[in-house]
PDB file of N, CA and C in Angstrom:
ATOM      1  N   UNK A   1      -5.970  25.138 -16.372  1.00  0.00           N
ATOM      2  CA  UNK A   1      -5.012  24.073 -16.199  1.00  0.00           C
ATOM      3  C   UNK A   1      -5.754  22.734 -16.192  1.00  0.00           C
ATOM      4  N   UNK A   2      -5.142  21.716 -16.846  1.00  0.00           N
ATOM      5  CA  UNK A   2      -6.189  20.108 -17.132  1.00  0.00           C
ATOM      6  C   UNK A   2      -5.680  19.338 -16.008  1.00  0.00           C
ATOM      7  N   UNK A   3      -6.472  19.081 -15.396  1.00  0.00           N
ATOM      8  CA  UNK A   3      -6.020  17.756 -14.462  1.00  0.00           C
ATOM      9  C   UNK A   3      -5.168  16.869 -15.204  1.00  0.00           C
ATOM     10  N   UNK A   4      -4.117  16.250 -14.491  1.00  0.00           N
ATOM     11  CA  UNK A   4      -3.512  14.952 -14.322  1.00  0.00           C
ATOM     12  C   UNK A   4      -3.597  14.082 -14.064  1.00  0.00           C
ATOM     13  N   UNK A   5      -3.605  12.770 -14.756  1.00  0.00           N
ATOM     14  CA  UNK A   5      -4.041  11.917 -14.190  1.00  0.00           C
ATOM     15  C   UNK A   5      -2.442  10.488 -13.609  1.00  0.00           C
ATOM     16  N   UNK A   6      -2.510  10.047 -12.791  1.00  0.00           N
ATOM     17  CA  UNK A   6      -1.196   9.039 -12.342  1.00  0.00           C
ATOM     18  C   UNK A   6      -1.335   8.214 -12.724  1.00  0.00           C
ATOM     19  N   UNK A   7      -2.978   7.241 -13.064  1.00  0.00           N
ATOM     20  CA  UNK A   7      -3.247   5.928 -13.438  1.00  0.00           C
ATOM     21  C   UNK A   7      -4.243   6.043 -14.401  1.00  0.00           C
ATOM     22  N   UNK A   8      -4.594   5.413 -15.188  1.00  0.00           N
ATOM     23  CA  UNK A   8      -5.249   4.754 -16.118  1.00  0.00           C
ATOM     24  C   UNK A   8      -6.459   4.043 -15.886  1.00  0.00           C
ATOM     25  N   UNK A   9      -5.592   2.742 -15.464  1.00  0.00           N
ATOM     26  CA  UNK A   9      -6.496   1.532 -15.025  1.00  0.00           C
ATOM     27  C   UNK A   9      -6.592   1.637 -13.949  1.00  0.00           C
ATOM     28  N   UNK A  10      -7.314   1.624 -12.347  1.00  0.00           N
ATOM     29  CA  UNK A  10      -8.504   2.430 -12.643  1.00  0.00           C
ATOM     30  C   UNK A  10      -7.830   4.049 -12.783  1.00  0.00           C
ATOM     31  N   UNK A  11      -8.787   4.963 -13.734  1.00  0.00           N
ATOM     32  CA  UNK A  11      -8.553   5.708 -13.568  1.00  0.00           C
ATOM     33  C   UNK A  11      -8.130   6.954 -12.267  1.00  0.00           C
ATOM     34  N   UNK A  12      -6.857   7.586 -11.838  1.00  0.00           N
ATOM     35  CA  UNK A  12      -6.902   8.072 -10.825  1.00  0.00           C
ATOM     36  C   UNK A  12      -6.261   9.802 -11.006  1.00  0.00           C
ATOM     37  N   UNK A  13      -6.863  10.771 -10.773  1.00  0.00           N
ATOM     38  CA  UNK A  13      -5.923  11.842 -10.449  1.00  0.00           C
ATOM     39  C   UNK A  13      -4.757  11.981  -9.666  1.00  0.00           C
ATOM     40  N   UNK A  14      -3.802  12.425 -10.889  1.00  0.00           N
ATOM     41  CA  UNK A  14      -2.548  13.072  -9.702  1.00  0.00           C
ATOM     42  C   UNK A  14      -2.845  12.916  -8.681  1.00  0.00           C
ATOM     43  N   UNK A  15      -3.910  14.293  -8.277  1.00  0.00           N
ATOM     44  CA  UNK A  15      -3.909  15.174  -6.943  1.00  0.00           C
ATOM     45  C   UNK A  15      -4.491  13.952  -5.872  1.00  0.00           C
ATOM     46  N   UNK A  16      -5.312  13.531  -6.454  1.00  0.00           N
ATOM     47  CA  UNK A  16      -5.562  12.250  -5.115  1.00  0.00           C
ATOM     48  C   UNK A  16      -4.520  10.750  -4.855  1.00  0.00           C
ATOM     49  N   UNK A  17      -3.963  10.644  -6.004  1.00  0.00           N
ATOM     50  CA  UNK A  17      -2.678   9.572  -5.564  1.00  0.00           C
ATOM     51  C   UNK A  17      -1.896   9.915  -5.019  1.00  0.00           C
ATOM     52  N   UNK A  18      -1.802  11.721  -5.617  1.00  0.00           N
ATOM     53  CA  UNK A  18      -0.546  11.808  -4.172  1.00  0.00           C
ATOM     54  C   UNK A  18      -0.971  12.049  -2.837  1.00  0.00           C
ATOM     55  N   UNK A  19      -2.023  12.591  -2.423  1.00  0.00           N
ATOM     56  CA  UNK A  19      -3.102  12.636  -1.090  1.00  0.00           C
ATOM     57  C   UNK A  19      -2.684  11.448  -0.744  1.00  0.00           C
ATOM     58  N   UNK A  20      -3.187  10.331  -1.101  1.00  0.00           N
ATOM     59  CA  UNK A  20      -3.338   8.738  -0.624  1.00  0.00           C
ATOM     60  C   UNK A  20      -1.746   8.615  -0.254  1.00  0.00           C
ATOM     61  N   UNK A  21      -0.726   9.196  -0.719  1.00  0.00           N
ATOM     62  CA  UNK A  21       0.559   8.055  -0.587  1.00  0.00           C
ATOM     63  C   UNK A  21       1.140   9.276   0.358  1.00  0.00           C
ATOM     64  N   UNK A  22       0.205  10.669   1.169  1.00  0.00           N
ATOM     65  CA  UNK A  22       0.742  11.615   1.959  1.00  0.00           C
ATOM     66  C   UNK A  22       0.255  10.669   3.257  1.00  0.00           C
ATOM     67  N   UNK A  23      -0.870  10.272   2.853  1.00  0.00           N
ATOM     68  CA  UNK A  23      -1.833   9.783   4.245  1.00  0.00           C
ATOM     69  C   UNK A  23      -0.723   8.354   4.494  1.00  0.00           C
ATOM     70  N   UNK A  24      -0.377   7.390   3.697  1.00  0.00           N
ATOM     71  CA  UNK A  24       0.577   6.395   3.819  1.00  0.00           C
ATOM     72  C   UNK A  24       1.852   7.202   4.142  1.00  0.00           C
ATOM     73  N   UNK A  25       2.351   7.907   4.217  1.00  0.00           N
ATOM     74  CA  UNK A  25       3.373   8.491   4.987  1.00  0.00           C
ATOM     75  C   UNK A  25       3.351   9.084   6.280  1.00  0.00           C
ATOM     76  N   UNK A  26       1.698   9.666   6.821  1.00  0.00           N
ATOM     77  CA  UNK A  26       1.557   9.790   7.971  1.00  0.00           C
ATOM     78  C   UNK A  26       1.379   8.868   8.726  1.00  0.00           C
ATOM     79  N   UNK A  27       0.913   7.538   8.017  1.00  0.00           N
ATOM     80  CA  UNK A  27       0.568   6.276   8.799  1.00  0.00           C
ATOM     81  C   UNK A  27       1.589   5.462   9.353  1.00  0.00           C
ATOM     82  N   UNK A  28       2.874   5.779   8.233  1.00  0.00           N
ATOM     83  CA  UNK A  28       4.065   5.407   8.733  1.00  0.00           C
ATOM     84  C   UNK A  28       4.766   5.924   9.860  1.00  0.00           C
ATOM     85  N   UNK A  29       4.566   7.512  10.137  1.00  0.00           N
ATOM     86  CA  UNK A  29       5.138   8.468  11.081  1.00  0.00           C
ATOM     87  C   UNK A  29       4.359   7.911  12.177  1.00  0.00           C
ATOM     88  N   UNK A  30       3.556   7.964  12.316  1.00  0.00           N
ATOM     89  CA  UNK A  30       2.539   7.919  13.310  1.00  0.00           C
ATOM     90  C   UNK A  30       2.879   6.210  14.122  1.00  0.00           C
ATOM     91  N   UNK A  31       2.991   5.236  12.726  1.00  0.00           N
ATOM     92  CA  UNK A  31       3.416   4.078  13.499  1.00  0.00           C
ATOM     93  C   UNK A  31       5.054   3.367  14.223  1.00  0.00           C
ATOM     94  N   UNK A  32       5.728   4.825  13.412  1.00  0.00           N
ATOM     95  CA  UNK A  32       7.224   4.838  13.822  1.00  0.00           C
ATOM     96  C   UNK A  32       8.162   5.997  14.085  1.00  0.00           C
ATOM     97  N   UNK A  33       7.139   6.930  15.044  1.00  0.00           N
ATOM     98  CA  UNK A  33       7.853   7.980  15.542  1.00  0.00           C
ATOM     99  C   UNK A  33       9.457   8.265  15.634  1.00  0.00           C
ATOM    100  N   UNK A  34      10.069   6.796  16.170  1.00  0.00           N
ATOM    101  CA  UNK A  34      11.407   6.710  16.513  1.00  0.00           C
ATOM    102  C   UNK A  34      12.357   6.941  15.394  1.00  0.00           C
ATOM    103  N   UNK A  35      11.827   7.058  14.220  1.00  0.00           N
ATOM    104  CA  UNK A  35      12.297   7.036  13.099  1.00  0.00           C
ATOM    105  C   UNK A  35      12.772   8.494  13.068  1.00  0.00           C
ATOM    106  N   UNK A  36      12.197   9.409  13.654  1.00  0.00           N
ATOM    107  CA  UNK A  36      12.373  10.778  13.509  1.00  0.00           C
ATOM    108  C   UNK A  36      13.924  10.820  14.511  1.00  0.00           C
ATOM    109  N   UNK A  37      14.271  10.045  15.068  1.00  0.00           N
ATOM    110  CA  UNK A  37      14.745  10.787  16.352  1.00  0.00           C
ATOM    111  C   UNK A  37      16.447   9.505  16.100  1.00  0.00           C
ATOM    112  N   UNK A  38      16.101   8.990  14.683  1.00  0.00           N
ATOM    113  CA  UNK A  38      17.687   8.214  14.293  1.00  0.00           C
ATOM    114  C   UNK A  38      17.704   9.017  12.944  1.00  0.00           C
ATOM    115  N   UNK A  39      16.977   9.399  12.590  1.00  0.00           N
ATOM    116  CA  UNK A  39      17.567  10.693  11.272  1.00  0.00           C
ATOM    117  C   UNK A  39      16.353  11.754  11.218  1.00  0.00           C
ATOM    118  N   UNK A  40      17.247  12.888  11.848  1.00  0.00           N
ATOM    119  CA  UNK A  40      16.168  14.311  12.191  1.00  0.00           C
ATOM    120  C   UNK A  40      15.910  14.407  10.685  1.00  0.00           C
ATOM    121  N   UNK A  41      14.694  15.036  10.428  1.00  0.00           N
ATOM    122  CA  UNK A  41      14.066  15.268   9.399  1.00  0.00           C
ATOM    123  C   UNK A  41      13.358  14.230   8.466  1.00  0.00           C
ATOM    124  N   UNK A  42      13.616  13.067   8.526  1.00  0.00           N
ATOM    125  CA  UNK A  42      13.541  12.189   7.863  1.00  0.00           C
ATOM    126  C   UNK A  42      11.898  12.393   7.066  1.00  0.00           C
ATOM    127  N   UNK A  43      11.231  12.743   7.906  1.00  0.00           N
ATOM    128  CA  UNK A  43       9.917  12.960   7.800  1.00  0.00           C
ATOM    129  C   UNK A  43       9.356  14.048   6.995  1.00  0.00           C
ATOM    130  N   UNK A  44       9.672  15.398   7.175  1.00  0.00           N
ATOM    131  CA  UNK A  44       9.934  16.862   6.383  1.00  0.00           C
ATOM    132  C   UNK A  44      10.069  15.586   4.925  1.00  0.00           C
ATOM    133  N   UNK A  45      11.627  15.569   4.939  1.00  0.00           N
ATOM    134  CA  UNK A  45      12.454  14.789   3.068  1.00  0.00           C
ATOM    135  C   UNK A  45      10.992  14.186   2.548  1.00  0.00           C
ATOM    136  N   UNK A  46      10.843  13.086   3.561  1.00  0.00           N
ATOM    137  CA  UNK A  46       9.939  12.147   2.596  1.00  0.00           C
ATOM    138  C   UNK A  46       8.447  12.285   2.113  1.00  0.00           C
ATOM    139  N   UNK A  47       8.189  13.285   3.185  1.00  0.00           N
ATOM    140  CA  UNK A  47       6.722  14.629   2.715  1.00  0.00           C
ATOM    141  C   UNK A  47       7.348  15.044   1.340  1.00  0.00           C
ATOM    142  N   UNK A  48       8.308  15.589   1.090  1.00  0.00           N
ATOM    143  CA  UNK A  48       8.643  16.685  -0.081  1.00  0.00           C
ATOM    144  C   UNK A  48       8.723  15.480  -1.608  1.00  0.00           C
ATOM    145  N   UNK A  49       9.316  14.333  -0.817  1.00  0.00           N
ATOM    146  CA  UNK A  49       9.476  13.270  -2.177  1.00  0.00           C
ATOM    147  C   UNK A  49       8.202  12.380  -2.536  1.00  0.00           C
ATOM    148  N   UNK A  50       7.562  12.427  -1.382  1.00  0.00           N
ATOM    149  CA  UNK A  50       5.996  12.383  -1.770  1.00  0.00           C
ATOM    150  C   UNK A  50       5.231  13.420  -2.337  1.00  0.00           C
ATOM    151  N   UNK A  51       5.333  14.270  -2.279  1.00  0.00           N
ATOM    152  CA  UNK A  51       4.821  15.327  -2.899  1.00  0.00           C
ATOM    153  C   UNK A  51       4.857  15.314  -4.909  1.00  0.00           C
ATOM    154  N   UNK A  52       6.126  15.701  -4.800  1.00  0.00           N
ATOM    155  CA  UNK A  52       6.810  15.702  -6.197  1.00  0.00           C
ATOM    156  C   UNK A  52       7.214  14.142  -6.764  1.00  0.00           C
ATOM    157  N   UNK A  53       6.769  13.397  -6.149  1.00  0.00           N
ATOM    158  CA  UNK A  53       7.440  11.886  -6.548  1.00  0.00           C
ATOM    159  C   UNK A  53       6.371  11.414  -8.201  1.00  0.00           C
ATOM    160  N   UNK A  54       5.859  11.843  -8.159  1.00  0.00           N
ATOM    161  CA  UNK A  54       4.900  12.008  -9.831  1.00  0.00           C
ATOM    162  C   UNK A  54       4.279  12.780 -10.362  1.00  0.00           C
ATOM    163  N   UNK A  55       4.876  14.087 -10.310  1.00  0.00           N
ATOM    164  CA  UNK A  55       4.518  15.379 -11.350  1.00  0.00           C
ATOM    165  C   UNK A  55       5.070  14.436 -12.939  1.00  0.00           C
ATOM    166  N   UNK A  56       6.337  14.357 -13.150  1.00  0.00           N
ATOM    167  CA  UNK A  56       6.511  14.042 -13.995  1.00  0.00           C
ATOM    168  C   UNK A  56       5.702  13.030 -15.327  1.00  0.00           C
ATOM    169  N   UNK A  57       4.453  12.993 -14.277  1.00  0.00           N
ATOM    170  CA  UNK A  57       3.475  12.425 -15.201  1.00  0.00           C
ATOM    171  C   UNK A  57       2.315  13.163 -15.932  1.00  0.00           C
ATOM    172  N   UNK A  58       2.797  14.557 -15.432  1.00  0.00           N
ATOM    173  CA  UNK A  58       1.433  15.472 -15.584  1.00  0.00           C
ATOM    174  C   UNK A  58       2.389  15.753 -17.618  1.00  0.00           C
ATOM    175  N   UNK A  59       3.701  15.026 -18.131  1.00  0.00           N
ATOM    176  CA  UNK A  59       3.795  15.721 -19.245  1.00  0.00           C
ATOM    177  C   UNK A  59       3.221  14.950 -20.033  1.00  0.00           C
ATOM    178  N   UNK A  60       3.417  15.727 -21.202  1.00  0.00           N
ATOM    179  CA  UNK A  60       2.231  15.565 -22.492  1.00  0.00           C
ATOM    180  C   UNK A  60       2.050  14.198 -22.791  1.00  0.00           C
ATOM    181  N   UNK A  61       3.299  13.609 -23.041  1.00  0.00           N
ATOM    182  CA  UNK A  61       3.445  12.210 -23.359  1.00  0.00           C
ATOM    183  C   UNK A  61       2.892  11.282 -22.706  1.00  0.00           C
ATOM    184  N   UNK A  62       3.322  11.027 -21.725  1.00  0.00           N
ATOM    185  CA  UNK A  62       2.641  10.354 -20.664  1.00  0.00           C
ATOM    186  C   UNK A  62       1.211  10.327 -20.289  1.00  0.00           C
ATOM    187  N   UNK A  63       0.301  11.833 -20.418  1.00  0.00           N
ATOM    188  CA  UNK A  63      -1.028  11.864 -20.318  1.00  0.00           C
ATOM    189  C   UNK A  63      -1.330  11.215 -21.455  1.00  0.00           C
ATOM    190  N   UNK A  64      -1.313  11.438 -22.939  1.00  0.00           N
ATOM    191  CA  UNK A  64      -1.576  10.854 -24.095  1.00  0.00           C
ATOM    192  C   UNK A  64      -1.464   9.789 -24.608  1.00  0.00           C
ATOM    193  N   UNK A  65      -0.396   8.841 -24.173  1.00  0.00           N
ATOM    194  CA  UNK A  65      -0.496   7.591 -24.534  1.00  0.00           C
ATOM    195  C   UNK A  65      -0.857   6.799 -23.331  1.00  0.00           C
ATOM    196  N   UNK A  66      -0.928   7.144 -22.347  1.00  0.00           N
ATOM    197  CA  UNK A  66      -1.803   6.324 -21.056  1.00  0.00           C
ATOM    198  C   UNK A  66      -0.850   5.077 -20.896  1.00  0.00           C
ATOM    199  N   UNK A  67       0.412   4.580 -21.289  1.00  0.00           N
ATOM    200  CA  UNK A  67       1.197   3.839 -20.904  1.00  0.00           C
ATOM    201  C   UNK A  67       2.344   3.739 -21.291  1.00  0.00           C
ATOM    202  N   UNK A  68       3.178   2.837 -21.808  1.00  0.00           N
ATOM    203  CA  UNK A  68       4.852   3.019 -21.738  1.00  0.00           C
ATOM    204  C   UNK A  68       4.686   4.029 -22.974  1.00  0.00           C
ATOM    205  N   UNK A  69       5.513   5.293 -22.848  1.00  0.00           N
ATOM    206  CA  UNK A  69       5.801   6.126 -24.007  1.00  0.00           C
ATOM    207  C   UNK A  69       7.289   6.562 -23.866  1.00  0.00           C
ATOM    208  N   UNK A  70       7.963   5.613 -23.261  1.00  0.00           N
ATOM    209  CA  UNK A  70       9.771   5.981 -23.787  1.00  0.00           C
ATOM    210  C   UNK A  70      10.475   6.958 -22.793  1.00  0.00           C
ATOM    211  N   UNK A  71       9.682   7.638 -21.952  1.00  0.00           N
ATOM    212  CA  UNK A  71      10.303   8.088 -20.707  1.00  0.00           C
ATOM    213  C   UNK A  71       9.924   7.822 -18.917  1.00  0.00           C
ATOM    214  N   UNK A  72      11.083   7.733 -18.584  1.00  0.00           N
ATOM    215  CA  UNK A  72      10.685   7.722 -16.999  1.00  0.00           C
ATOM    216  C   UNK A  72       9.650   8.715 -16.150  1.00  0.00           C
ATOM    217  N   UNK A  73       8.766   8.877 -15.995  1.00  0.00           N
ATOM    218  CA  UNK A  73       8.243   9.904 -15.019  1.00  0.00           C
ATOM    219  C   UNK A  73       8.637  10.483 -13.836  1.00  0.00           C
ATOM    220  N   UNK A  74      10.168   9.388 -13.356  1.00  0.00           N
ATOM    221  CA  UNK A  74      10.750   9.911 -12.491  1.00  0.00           C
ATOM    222  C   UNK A  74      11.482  10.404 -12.529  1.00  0.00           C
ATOM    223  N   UNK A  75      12.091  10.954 -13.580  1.00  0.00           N
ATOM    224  CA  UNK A  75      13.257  11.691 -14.268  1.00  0.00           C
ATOM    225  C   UNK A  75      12.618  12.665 -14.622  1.00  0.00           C
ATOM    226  N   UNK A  76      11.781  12.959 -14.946  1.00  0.00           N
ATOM    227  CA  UNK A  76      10.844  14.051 -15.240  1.00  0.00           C
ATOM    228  C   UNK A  76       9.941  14.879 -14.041  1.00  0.00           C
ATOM    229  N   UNK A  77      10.319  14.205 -12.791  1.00  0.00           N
ATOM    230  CA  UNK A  77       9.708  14.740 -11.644  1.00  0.00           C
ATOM    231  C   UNK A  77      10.532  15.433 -10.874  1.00  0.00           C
ATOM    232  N   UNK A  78      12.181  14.808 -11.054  1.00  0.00           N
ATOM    233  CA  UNK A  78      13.703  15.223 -10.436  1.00  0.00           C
ATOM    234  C   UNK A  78      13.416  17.180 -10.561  1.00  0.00           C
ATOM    235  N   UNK A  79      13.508  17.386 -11.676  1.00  0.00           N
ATOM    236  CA  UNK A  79      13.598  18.870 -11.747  1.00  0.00           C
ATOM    237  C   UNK A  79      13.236  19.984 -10.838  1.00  0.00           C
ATOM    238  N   UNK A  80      11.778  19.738 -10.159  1.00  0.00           N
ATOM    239  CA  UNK A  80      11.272  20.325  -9.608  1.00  0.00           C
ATOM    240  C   UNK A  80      11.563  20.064  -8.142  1.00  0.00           C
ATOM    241  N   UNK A  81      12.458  19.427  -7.773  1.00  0.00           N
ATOM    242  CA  UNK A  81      13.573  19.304  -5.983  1.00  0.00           C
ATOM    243  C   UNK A  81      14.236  20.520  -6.498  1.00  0.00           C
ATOM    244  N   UNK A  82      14.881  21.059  -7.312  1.00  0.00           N
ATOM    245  CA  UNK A  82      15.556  22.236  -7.077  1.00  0.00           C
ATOM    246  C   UNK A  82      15.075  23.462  -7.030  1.00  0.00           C
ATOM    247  N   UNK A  83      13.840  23.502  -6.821  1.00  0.00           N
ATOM    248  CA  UNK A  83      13.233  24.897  -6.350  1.00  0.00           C
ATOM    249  C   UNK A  83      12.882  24.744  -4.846  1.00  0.00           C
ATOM    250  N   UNK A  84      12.979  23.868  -3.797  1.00  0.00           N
ATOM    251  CA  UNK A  84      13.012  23.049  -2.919  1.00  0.00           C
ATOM    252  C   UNK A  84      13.745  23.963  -1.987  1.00  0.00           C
ATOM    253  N   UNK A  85      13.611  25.061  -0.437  1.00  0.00           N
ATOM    254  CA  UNK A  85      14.315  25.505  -0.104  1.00  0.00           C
ATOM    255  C   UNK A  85      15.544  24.670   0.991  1.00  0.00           C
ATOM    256  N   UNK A  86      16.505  23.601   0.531  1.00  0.00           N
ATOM    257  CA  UNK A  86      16.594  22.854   1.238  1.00  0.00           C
ATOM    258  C   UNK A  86      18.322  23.310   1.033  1.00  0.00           C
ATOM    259  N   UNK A  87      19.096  22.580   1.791  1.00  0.00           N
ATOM    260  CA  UNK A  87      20.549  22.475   1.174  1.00  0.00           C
ATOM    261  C   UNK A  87      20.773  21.394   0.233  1.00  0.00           C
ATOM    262  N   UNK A  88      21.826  21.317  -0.321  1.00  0.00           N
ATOM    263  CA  UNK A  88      22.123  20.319  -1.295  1.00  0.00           C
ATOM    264  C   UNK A  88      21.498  19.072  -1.163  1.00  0.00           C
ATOM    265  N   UNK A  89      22.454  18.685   0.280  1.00  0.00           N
ATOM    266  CA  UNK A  89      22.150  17.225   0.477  1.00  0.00           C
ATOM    267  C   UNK A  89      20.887  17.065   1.066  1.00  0.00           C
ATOM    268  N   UNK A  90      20.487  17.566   1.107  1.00  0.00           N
ATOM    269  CA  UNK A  90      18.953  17.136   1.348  1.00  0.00           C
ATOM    270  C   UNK A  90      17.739  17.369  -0.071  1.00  0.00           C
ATOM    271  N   UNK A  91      18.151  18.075  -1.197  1.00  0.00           N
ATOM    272  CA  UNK A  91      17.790  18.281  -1.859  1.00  0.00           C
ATOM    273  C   UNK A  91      18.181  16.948  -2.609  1.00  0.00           C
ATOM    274  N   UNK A  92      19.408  16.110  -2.593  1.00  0.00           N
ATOM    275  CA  UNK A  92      19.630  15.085  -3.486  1.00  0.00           C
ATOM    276  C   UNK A  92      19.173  13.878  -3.158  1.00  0.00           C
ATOM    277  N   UNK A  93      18.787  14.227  -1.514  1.00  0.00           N
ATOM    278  CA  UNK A  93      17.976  12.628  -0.390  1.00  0.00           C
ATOM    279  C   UNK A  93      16.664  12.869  -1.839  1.00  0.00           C
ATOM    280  N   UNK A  94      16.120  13.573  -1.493  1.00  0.00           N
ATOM    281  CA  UNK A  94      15.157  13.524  -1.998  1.00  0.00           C
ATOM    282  C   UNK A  94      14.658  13.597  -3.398  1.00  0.00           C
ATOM    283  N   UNK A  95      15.712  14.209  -4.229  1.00  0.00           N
ATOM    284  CA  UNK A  95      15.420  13.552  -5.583  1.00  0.00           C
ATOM    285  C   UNK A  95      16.101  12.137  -6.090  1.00  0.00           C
ATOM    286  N   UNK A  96      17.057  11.526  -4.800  1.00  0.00           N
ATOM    287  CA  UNK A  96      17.148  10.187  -4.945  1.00  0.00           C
ATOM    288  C   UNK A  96      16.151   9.337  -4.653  1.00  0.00           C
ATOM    289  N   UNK A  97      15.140   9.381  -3.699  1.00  0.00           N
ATOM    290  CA  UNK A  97      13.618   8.849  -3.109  1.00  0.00           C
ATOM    291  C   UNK A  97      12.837   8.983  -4.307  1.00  0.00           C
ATOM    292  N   UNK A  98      13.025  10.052  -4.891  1.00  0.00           N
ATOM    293  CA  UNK A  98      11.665  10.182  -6.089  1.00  0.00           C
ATOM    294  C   UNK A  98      12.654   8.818  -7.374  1.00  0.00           C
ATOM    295  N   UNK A  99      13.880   9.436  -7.885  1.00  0.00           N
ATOM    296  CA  UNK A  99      14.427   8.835  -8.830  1.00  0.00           C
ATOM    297  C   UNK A  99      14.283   6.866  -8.832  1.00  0.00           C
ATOM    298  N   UNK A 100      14.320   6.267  -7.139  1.00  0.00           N
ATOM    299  CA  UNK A 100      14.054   4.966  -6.882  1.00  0.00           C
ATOM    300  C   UNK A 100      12.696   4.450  -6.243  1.00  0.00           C
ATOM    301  N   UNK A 101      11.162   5.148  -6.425  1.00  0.00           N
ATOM    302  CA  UNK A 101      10.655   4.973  -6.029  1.00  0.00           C
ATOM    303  C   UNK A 101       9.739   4.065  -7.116  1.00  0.00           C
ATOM    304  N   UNK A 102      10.472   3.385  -8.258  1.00  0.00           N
ATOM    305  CA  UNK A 102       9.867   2.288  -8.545  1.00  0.00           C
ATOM    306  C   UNK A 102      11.310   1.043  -9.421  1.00  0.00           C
ATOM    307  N   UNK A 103      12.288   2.215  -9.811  1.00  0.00           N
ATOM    308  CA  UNK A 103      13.614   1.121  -9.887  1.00  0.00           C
ATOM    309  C   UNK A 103      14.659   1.189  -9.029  1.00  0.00           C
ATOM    310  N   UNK A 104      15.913   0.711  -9.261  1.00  0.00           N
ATOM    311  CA  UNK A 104      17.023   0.716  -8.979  1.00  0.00           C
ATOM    312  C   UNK A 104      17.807   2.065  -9.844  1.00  0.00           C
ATOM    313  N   UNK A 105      18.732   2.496  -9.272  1.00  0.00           N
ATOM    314  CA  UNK A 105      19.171   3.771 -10.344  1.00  0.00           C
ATOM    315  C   UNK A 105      19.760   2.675 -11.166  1.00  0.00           C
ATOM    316  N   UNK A 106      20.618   1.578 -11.550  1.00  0.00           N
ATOM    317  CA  UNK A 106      20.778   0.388 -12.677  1.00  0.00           C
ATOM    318  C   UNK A 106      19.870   0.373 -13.283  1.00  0.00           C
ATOM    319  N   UNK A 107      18.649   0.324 -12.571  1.00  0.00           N
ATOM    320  CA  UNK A 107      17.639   0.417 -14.010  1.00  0.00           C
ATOM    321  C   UNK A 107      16.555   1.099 -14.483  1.00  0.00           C
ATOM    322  N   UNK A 108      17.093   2.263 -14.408  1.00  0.00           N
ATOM    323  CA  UNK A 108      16.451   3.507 -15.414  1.00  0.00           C
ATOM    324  C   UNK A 108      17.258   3.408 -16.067  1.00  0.00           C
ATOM    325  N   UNK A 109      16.250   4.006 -17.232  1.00  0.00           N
ATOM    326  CA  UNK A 109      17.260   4.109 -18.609  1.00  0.00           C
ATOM    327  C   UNK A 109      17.040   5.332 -19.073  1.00  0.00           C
TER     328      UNK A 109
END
């Protein structure tokens, strides 16, 4: 299996951008516990949408042209919340987190 890479410029692996943006999610928990305790789970969701929030970059296109190639990566990352053992709505929190974690749903295209 070939590594993935998330960035380019500087070059970065998948596997360590998403590490880095797990550790920025513990930093957040850690600095706002209370957050857990005005929406249970909140924390679990946003682990899982960090997780999967840029697979969709591991496809062909995207590794090969190393910049805009005509699809979203976050539309391409959605798929993989439904193997997710979650219920619906928590399955859609979280492929809504991945789907806006760089537009507005207005602006994907």
């Amino acid at each position: 299996m070939k590594l993935c890479y998330a960035k380019f410029n500087p070059h970065q692996f998948l596997e360590c951008h998403t590490l880095d943006a797990i550790n920025v999610l513990k930093s957040i928990k850690n600095a706002f516990p209370w957050l857990e305790e005005l929406s249970p789970g909140i924390f679990e969701l946003s682990f899982y949408a960090v997780l999967l929030h840029d697979l969709g970059k591991c496809a062909r296109g995207f590794q090969k042209k190393k910049n805009k190639w005509g699809y979203r990566h976050e539309i391409l990352s959605v798929p993989f919340v439904q193997f997710l053992d979650f219920p619906e709505k928590e399955r859609n929190l979280i492929a809504l987190a991945i789907l806006t974690h760089h537009k507005t749903l207005d602006e994907l295209e």
